[in-house]
C-alpha atoms as a PDB file:
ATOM      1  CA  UNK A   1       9.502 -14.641  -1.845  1.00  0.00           C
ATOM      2  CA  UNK A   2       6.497 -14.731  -3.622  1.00  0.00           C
ATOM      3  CA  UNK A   3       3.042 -16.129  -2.383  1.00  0.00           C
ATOM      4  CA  UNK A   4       0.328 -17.054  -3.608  1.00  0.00           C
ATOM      5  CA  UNK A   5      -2.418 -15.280  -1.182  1.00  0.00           C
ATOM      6  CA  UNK A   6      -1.949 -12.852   1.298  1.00  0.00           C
ATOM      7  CA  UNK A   7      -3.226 -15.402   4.590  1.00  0.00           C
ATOM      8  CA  UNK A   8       0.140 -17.603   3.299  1.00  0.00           C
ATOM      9  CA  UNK A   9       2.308 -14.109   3.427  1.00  0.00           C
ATOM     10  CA  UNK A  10       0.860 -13.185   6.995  1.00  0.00           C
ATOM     11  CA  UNK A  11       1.382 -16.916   8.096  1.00  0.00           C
ATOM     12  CA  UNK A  12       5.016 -17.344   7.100  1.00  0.00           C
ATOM     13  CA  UNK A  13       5.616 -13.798   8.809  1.00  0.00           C
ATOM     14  CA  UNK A  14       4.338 -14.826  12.045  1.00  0.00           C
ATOM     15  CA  UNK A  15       6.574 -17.984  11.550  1.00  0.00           C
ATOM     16  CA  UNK A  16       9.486 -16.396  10.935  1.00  0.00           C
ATOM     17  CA  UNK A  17       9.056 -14.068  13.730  1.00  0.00           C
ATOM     18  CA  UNK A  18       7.820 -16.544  16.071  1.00  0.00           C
ATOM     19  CA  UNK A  19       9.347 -17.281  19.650  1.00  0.00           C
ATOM     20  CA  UNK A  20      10.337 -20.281  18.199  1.00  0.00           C
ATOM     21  CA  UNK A  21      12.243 -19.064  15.481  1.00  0.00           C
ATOM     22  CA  UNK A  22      13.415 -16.191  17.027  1.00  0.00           C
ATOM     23  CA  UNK A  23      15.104 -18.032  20.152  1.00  0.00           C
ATOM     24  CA  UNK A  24      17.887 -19.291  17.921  1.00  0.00           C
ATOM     25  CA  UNK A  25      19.147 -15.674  16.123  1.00  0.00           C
ATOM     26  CA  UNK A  26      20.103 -12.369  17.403  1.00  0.00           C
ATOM     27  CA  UNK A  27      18.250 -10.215  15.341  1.00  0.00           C
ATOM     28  CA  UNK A  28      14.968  -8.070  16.118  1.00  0.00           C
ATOM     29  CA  UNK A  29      12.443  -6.479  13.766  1.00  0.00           C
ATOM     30  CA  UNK A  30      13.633  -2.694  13.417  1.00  0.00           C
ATOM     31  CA  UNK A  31      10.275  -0.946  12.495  1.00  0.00           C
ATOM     32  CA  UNK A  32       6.578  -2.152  13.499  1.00  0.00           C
ATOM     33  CA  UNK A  33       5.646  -4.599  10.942  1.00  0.00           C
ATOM     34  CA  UNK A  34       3.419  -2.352   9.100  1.00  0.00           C
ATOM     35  CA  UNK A  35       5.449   0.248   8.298  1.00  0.00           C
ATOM     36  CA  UNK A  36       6.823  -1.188   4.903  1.00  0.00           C
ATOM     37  CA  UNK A  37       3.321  -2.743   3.979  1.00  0.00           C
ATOM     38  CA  UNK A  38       2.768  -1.842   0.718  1.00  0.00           C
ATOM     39  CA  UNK A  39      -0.468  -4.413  -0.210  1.00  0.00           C
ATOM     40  CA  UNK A  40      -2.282  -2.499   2.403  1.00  0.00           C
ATOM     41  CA  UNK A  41      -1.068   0.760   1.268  1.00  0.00           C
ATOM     42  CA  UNK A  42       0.217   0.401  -2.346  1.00  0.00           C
ATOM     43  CA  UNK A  43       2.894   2.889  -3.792  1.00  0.00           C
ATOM     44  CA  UNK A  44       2.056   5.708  -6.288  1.00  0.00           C
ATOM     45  CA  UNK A  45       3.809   3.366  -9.340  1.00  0.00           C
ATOM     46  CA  UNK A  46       1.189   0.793  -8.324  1.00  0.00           C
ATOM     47  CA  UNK A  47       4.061  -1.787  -6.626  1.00  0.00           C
ATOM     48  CA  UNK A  48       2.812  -4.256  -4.148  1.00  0.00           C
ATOM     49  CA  UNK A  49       5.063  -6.403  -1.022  1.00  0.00           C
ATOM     50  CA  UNK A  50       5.716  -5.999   2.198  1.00  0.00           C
ATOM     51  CA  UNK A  51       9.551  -5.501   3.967  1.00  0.00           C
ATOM     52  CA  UNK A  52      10.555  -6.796   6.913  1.00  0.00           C
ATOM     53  CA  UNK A  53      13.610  -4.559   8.498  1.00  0.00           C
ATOM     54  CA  UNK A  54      16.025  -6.398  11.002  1.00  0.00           C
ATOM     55  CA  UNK A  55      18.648  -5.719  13.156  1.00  0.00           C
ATOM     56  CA  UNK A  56      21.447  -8.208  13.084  1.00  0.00           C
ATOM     57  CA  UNK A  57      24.238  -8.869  15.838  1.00  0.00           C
ATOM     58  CA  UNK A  58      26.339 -11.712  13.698  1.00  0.00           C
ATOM     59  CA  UNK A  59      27.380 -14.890  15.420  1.00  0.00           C
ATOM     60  CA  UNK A  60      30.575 -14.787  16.936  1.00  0.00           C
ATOM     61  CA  UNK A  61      30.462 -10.975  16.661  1.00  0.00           C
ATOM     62  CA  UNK A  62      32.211  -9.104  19.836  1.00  0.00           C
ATOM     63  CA  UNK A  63      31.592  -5.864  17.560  1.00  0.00           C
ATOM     64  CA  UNK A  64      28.454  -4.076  19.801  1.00  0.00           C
ATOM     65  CA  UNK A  65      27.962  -2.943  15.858  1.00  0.00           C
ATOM     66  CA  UNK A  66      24.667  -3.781  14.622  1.00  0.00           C
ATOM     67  CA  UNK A  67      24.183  -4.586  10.671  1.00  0.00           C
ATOM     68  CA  UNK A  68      20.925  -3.930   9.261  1.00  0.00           C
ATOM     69  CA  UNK A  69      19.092  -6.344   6.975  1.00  0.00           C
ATOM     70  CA  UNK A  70      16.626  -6.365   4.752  1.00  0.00           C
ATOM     71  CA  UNK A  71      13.927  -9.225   4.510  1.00  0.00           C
ATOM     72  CA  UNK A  72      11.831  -8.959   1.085  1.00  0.00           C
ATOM     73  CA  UNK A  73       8.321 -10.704   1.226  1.00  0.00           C
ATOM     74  CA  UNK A  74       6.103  -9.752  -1.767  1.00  0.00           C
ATOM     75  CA  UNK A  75       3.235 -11.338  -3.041  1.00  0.00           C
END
């Protein structure tokens, strides 16, 4: 997703990991939310976004698996 300033990034990221939101899915953030934050610490090549990691538990999974997902949010 792409955004148009950095306060509507941060806001849709506490949305989307809001109680709220979060009641209704089985899947938890992996890695502190900073860790993949590239605006505040841009790579070497210059690239800018932040990654959200997730774990995932599928619905109607009986597997005690766990898939891994990967949430893009760049600006």
């Amino acid at each position: 997703m792409i955004f148009e300033n950095l306060s509507d990034l941060h806001d849709f990221r506490d949305y989307v990991n809001s109680t709220a939101v979060m009641k209704n899915v089985k899947h938890e953030l992996r890695y502190p939310r900073e860790k993949y934050d590239y605006i505040e610490k841009p790579k070497f090549t210059g690239y800018r976004g932040i990654h959200d990691v997730y774990r995932h538990l599928p619905r109607g999974s009986n597997r005690a698996e766990t898939k891994e997902g990967l949430k893009n949010l760049a600006l």
